[in-house]
Protein backbone atom coordinates (compact mmCIF):
# COMPACT_ATOMS: atom_id res chain seq x y z
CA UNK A 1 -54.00 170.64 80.75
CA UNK A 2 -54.30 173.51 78.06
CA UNK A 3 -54.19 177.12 79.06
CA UNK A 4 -57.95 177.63 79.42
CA UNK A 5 -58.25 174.51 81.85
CA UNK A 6 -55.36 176.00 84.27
CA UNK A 7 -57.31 179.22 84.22
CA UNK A 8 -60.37 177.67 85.17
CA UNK A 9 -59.14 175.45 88.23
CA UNK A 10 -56.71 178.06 89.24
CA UNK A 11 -59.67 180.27 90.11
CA UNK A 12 -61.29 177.41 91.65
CA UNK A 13 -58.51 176.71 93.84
CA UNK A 14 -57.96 180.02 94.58
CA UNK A 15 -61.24 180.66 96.03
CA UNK A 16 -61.36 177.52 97.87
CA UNK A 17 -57.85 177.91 99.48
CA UNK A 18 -59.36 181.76 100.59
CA UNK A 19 -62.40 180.34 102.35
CA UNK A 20 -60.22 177.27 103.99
CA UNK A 21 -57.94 180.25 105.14
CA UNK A 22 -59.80 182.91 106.06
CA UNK A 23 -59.79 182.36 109.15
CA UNK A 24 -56.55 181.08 110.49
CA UNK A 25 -54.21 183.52 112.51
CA UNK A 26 -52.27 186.14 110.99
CA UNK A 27 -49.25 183.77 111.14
CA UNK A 28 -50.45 180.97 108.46
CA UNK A 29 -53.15 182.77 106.65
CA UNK A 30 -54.04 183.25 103.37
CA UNK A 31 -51.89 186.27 103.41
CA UNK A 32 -49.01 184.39 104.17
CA UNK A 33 -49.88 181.69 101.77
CA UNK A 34 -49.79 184.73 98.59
CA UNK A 35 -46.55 185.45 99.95
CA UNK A 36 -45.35 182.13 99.53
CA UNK A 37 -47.05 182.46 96.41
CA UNK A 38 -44.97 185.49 95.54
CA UNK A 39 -41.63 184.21 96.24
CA UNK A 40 -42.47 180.87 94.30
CA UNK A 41 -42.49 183.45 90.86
CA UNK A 42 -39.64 185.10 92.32
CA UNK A 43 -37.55 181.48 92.61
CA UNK A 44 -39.43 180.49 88.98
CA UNK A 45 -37.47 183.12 87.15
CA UNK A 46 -34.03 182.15 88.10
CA UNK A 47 -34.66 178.25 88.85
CA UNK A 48 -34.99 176.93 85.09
CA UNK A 49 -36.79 173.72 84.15
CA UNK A 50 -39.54 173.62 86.83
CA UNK A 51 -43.13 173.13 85.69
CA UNK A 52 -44.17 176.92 86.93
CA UNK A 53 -48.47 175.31 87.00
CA UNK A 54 -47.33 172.90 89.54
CA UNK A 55 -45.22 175.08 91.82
CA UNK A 56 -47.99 177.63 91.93
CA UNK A 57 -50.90 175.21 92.60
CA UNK A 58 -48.60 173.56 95.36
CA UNK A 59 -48.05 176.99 97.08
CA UNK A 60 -51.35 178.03 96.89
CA UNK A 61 -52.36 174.87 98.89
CA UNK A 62 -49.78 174.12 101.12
CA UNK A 63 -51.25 175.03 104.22
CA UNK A 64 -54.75 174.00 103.75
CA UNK A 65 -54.27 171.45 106.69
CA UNK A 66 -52.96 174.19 108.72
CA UNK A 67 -56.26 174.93 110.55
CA UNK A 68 -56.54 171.33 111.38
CA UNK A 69 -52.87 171.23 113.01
CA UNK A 70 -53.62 174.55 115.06
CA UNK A 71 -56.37 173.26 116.57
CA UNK A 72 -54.43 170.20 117.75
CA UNK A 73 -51.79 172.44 118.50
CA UNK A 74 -49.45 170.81 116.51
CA UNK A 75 -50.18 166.95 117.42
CA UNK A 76 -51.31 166.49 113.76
CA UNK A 77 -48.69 167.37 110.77
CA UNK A 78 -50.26 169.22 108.50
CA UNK A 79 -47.90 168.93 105.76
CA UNK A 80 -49.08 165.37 105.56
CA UNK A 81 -52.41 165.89 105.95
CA UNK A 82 -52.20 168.75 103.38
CA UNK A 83 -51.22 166.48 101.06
CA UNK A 84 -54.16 164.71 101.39
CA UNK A 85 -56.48 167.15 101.16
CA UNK A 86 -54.80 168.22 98.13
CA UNK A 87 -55.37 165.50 95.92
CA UNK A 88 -59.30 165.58 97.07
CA UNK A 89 -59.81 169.04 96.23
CA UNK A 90 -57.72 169.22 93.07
CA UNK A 91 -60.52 166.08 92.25
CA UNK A 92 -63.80 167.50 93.43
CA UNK A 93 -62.81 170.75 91.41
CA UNK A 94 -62.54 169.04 88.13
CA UNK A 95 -58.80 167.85 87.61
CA UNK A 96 -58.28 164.76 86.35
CA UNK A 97 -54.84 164.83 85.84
CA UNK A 98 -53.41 161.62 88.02
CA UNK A 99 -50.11 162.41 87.64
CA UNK A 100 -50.42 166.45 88.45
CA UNK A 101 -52.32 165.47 91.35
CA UNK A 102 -49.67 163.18 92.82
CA UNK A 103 -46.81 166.32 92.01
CA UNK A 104 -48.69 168.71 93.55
CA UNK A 105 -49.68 166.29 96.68
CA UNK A 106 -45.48 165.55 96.66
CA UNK A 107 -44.61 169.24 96.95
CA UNK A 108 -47.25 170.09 99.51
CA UNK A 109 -46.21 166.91 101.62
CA UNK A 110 -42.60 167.69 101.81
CA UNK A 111 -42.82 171.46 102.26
CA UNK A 112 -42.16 171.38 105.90
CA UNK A 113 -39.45 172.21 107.49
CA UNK A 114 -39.83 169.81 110.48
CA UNK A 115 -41.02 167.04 108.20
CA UNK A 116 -39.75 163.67 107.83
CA UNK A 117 -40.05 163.42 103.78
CA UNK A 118 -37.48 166.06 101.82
CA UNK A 119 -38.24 167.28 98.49
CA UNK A 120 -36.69 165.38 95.53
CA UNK A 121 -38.35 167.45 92.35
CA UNK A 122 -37.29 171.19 91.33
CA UNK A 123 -40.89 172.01 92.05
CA UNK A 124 -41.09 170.80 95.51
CA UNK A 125 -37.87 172.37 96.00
CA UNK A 126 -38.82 175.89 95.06
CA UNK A 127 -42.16 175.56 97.04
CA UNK A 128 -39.96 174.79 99.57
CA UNK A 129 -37.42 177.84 99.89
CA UNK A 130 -40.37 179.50 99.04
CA UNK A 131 -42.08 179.03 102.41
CA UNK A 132 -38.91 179.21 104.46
CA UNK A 133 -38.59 182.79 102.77
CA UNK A 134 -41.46 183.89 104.58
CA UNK A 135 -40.22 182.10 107.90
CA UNK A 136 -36.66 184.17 108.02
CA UNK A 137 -35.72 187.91 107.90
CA UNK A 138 -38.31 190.63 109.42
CA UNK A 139 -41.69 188.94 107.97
CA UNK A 140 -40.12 185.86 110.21
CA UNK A 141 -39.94 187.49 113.14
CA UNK A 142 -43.21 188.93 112.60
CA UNK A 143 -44.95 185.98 112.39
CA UNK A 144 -43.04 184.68 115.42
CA UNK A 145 -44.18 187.24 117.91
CA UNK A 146 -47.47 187.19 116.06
CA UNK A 147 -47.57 183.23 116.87
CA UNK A 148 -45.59 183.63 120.06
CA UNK A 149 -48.59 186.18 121.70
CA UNK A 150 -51.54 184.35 119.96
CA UNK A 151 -50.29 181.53 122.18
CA UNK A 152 -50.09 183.45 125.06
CA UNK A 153 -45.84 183.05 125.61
CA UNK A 154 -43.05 185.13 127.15
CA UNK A 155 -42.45 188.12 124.61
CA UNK A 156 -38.85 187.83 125.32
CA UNK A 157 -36.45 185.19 127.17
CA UNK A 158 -33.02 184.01 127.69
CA UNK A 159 -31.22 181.26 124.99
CA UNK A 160 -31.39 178.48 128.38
CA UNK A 161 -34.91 179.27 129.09
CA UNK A 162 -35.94 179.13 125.22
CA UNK A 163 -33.95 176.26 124.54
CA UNK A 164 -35.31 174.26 127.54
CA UNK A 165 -38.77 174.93 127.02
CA UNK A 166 -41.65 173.03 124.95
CA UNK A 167 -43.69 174.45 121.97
CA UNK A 168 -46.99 175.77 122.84
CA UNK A 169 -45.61 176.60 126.22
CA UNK A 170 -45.28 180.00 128.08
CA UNK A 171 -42.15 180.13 127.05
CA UNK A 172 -42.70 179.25 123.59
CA UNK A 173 -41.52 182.78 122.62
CA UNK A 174 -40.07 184.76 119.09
CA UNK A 175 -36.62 183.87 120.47
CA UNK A 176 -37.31 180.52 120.47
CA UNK A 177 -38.57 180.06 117.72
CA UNK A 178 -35.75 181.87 116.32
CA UNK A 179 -33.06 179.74 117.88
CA UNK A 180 -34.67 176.29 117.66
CA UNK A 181 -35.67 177.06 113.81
CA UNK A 182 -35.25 180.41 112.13
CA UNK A 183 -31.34 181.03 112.34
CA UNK A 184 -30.45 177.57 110.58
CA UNK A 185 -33.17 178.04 107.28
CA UNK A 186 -30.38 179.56 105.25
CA UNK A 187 -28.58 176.98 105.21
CA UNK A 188 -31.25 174.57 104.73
CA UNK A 189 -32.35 175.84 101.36
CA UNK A 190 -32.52 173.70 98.72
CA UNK A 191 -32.21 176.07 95.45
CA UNK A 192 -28.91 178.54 94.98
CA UNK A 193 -31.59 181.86 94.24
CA UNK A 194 -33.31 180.66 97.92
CA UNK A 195 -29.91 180.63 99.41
CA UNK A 196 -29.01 183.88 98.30
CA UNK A 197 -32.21 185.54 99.82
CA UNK A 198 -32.29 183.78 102.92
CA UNK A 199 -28.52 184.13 103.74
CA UNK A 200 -29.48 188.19 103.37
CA UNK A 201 -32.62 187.88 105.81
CA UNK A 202 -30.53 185.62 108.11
CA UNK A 203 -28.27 189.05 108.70
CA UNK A 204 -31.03 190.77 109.68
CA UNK A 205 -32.19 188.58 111.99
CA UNK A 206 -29.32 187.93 114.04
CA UNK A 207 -28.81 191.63 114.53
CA UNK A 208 -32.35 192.30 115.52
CA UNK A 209 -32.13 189.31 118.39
CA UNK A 210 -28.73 190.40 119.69
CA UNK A 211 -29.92 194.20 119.55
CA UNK A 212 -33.47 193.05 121.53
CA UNK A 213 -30.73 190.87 124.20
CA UNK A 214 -28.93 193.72 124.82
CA UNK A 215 -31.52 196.09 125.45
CA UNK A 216 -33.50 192.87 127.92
CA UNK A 217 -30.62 191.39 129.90
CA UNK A 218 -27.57 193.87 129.80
């Protein structure tokens, strides 16, 4: 694709990814899919060699499927299912690019975190860290207790009560989320400029959840 065709179904995507988005809870809306956008540049500058076209058209869609998996409250995965949707809206809005498709369909499909497919290309790899980087320092926990009151759950608990507990439960809290998932992303990034960032926001995090267990249980 030349310049004039990215800028064409970039603004096509972008509008459709806003309407699929718009209205999905403050914890995987389209808000949070510009910041994923946003730290995808950031990792472009120092991660040399990725196609930048790709990473941004993966970020910008890789939660698309994310209303479908809320309403099933999780039953569906909607990094898989994103990555079908992908490839049918990158079609019905004029690409025709097989092999584009299929990249971008790859790096949406193995952005999760949970998933059972890893990312193998730079670009998947940068879109990526570049979603965990919205899961971890104080935009994580944000979106945590944003998640964790939409939901209805405890605001706070203990580590045995968290740990024991089941996701979409009453006890399907921040803390939870933070033990089960948030503390280990830094270590599960995948590019050195993601480590760097996330190993900083990791601090942050553990000192805000001892500081909030200390003022709860001691």
């Amino acid at each position: 694709m030349n310049i004039s065709d990215q800028k064409i179904l970039w603004e096509k995507l972008y509008k459709t990814t806003e309407a699929i988005l718009c209205s999905a809870p403050g914890c995987h809306d389209f808000a949070h899919t510009l910041r994923v956008l946003k730290n995808a540049r950031l990792l472009l500058k120092t991660e040399p060699g990725a196609d930048a076209f790709t990473v941004e058209v993966a970020a910008l869609l890789h939660d698309i499927a994310r209303p479908d998996e809320l309403v099933e409250s999780g039953k569906c995965c909607h990094a898989k299912l994103g990555a079908q949707k992908a490839i049918q809206i990158l079609r019905e809005q004029g690409c025709n690019d097989e092999a584009f498709i299929q990249h971008v369909s790859d790096c949406v499909r193995t952005h999760r975190y949970r998933g059972k497919d890893a990312p193998v290309t730079l670009e998947a790899k940068i879109v990526y860290d570049a979603d965990k980087l919205d899961s971890v320092g104080a935009i994580g926990i944000a979106r945590a207790f944003h998640f964790a009151g939409r939901i209805g759950a405890a605001i706070h608990n203990t580590e045995e009560t968290a740990l024991n507990s089941e996701s979409y439960s009453d006890q399907d809290s921040a803390y939870r989320e933070y033990l089960v998932k948030l503390r280990h992303l830094h270590q599960k990034m995948l590019t050195k400029s993601g480590k760097i960032l996330a190993e900083d926001r990791d601090i942050f995090m553990r000192e805000f959840f001892d500081q909030l267990n200390k003022e709860t249980f001691e």
